[in-house]
Protein backbone atom coordinates (compact mmCIF):
# COMPACT_ATOMS: atom_id res chain seq x y z
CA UNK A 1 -87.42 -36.22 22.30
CA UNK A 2 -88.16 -35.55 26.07
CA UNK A 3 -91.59 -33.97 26.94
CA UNK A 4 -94.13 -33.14 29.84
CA UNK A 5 -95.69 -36.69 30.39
CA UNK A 6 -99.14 -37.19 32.70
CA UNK A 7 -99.74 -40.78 34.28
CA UNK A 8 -103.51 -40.52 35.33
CA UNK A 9 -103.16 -44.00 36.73
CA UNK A 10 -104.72 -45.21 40.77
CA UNK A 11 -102.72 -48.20 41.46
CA UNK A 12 -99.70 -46.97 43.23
CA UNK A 13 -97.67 -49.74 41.90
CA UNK A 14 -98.31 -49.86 38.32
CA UNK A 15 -97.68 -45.51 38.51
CA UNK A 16 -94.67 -45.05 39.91
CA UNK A 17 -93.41 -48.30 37.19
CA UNK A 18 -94.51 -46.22 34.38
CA UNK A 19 -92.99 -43.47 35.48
CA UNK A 20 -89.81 -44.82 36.17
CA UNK A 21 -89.70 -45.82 32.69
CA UNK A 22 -91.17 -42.33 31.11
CA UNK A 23 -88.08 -40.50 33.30
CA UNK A 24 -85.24 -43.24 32.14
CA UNK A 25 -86.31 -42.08 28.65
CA UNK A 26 -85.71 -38.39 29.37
CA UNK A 27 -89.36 -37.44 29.94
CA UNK A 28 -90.39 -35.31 33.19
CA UNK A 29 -93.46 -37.25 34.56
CA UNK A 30 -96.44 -35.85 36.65
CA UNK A 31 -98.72 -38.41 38.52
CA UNK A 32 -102.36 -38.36 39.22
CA UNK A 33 -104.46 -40.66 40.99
CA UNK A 34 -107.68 -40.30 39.68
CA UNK A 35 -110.00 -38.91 37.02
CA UNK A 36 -110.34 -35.33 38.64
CA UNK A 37 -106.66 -34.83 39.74
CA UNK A 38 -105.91 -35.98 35.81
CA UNK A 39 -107.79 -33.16 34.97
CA UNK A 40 -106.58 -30.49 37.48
CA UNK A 41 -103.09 -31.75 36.40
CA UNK A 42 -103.65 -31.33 32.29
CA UNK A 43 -104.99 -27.62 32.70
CA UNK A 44 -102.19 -26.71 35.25
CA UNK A 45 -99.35 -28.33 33.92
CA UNK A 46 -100.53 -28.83 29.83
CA UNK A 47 -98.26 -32.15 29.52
CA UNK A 48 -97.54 -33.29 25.78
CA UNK A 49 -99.05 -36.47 26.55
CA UNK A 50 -101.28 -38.65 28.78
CA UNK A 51 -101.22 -42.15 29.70
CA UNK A 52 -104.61 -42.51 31.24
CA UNK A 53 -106.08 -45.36 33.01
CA UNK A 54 -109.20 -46.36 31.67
CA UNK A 55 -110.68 -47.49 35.10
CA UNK A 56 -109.92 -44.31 37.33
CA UNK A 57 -112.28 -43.41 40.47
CA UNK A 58 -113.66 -39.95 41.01
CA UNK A 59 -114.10 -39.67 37.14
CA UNK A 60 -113.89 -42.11 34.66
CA UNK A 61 -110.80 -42.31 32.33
CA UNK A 62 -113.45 -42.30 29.11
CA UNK A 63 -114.54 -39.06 30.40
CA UNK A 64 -110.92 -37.92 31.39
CA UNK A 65 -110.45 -38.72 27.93
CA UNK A 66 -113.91 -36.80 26.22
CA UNK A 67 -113.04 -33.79 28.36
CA UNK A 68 -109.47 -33.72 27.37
CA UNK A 69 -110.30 -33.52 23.96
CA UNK A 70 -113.02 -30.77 23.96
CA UNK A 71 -110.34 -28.50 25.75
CA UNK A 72 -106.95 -29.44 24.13
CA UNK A 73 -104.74 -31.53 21.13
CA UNK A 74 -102.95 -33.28 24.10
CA UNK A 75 -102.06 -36.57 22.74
CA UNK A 76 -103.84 -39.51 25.22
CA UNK A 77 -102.34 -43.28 25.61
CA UNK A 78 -104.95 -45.27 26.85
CA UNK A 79 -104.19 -47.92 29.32
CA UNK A 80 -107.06 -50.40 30.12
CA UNK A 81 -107.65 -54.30 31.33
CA UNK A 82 -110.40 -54.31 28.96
CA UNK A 83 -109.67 -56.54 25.86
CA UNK A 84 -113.35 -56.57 24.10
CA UNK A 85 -113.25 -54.49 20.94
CA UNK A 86 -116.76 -52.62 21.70
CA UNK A 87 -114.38 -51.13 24.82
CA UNK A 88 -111.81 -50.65 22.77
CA UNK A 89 -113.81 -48.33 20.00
CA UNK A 90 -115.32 -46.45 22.52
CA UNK A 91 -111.72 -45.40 24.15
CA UNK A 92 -110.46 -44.44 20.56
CA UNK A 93 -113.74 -42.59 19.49
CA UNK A 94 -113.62 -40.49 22.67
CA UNK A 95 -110.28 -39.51 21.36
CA UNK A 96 -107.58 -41.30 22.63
CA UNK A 97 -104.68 -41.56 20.25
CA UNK A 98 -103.56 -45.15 20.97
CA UNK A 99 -104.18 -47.57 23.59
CA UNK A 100 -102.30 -50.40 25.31
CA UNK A 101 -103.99 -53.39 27.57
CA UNK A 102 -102.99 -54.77 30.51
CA UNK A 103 -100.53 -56.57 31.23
CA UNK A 104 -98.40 -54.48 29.58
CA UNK A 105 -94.59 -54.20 29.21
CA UNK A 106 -93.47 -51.19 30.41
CA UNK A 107 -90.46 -50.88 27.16
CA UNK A 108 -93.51 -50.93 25.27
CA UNK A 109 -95.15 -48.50 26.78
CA UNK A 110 -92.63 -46.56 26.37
CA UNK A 111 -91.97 -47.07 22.73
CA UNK A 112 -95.84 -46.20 21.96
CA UNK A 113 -94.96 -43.07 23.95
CA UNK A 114 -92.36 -41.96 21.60
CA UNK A 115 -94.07 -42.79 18.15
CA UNK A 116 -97.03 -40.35 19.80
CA UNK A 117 -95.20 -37.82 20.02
CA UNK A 118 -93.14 -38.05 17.37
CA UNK A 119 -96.58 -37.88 15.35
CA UNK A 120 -97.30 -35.19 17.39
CA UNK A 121 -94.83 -32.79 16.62
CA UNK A 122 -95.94 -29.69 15.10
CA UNK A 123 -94.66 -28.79 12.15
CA UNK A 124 -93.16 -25.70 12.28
CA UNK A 125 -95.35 -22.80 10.15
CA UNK A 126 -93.84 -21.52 6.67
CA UNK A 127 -95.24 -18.62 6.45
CA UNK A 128 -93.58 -14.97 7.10
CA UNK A 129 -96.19 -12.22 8.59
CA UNK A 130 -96.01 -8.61 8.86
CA UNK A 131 -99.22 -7.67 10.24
CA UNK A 132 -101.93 -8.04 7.59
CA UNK A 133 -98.54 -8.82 4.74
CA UNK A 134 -98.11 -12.82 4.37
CA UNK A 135 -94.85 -14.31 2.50
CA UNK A 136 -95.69 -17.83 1.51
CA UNK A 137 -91.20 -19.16 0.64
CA UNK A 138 -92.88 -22.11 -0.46
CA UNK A 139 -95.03 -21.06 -3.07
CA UNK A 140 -93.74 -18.33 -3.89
CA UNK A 141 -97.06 -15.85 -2.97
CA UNK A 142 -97.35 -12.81 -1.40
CA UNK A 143 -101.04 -11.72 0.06
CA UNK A 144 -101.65 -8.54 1.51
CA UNK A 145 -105.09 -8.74 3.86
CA UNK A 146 -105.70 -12.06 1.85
CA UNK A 147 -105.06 -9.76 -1.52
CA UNK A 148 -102.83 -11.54 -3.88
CA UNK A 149 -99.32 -9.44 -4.56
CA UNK A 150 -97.20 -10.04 -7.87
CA UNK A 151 -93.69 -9.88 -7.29
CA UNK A 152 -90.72 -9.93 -9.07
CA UNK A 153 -88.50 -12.83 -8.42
CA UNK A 154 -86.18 -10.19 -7.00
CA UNK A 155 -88.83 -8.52 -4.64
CA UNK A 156 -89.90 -11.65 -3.81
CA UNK A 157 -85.87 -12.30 -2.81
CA UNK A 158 -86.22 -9.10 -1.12
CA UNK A 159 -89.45 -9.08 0.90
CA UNK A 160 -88.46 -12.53 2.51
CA UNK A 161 -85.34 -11.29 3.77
CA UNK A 162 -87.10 -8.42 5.44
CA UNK A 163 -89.77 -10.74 6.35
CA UNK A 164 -87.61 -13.04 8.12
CA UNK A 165 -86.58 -10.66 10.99
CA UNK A 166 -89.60 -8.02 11.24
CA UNK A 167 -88.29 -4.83 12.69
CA UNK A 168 -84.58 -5.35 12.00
CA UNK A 169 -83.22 -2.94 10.15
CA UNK A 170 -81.00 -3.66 7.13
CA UNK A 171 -78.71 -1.97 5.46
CA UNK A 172 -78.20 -2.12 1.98
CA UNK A 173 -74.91 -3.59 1.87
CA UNK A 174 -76.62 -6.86 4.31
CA UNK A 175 -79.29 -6.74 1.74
CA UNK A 176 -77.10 -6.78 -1.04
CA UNK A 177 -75.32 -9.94 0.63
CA UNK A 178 -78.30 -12.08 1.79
CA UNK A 179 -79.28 -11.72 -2.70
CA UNK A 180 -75.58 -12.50 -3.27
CA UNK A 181 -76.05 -15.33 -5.71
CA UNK A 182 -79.51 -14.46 -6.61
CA UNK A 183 -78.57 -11.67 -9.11
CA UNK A 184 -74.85 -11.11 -9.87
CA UNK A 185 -75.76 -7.76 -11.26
CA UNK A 186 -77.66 -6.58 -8.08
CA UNK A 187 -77.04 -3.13 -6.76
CA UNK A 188 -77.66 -0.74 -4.24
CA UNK A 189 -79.79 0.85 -6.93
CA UNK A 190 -81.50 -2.06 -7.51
CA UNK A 191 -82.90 -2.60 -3.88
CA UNK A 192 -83.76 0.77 -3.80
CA UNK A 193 -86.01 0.02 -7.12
CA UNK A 194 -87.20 -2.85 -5.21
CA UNK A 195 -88.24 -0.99 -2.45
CA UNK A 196 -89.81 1.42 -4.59
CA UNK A 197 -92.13 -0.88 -6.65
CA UNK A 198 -92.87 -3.18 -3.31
CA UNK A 199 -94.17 0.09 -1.83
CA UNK A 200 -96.56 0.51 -4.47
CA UNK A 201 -97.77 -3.18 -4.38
CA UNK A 202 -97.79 -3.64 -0.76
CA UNK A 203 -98.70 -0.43 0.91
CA UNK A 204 -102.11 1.39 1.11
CA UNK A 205 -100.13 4.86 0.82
CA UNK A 206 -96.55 4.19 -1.10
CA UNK A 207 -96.05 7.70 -0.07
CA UNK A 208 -96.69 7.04 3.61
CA UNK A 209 -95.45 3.05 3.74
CA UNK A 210 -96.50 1.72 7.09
CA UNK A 211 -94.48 -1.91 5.86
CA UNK A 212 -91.84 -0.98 4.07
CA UNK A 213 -89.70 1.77 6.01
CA UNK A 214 -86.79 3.45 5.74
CA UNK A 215 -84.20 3.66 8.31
CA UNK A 216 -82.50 7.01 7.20
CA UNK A 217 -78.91 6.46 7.19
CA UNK A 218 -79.02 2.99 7.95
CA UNK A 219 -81.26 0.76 5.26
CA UNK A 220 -85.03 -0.48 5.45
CA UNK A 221 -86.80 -2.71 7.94
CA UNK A 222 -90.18 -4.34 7.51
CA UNK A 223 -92.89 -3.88 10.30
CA UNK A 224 -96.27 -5.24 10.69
CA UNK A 225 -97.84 -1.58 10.18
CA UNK A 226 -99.62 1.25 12.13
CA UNK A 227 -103.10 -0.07 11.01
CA UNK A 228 -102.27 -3.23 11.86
CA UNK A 229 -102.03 -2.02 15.65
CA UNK A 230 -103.87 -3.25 18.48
């Protein structure tokens, strides 16, 4: 995967090698030159990932590190000459994610880089929202402003569909095909009972659904709600 990369590193030399290496391996690279730049750089630019020098002028790469932290989740390589383990600790309880010591060799460097962020990825959320309506495909719950909702497997069917594309409307027969499998005896009939008994779990007003609307003509949508309005 390529990402944003910062190298907060002051040795000319040892920079642009690490970030000839970072762009070979698909990554666009920002450089910095010491500890203040580093930190102009991270709030302008909000890389994935930093390889900071520990021994940086202007400010120190431990700080460069503690400040990163307190203001982000932006994984930090740490790259120092210090070997002692006390040094080491202190790097890694700051919050640097890994560290490598110098000499180094730059294909490893690079290989710490991509386990990082690899480690790093986000994982994606699972949950549908409407406003204050939460769809949970996983376990199978539905929570209405943190109120649990009981559905029927087929309302359950039928709320996540709507849930997956708030504001698009649907019509019955694209309803009737994204269940196709789910019930062989579904009907229009049936997602208008749905509908129907959704309303009356989901919405404060069944009568007046701010949710659960119909499209006259056309099919029902789901929206995140009038109340739930800025």
């Amino acid at each position: 995967m390529s990402a944003l990369i910062l190298v907060a590193e002051d040795d000319e030399n040892q920079a642009e090698l690490v970030r000839r290496y970072l762009e070979q391996d698909g990554h666009t690279v920002v450089v910095a030159a010491d500890g203040r730049a580093a930190l102009d750089e991270a709030r302008r630019h909000r890389p994935a990932l930093v390889v900071l020098d520990l021994m940086l002028p202007k400010v120190h790469g431990l700080d460069v590190c503690r400040i990163l932290r307190a203001e982000s989740d932006i994984m930090v390589l740490m790259l120092t000459a210090r070997s002692t383990e006390d040094d080491l600790l202190i790097g890694l309880e700051v919050g640097a994610d890994d560290y490598l010591t110098k000499p180094f060799s730059p294909r490893e460097l690079v290989a710490r880089v991509r386990t990082l962020l690899r480690r790093g990825q986000r994982v994606p959320d699972p949950l549908l929202r409407a406003g204050r309506l939460v769809i949970d495909p996983v376990r199978h719950l539905v929570t209405v402003a943190g109120r649990p909702v009981d559905c029927t497997p087929g309302e359950f069917r039928l709320l996540e569909t709507l849930a997956a594309e708030v504001d698009r409307v649907f019509t019955r027969e694209q309803l009737l095909a994204r269940m196709h499998g789910f019930d062989r005896y579904i009907t229009g009939r049936t997602i208008d009972a749905h509908v129907k008994n959704l309303r009356r779990k989901i919405e404060l007003n069944s009568r007046e659904p701010e949710h659960l609307l119909t499209v006259y003509g056309v099919g029902y949508k789901l929206t995140a709600g009038r109340s739930d309005a800025p």
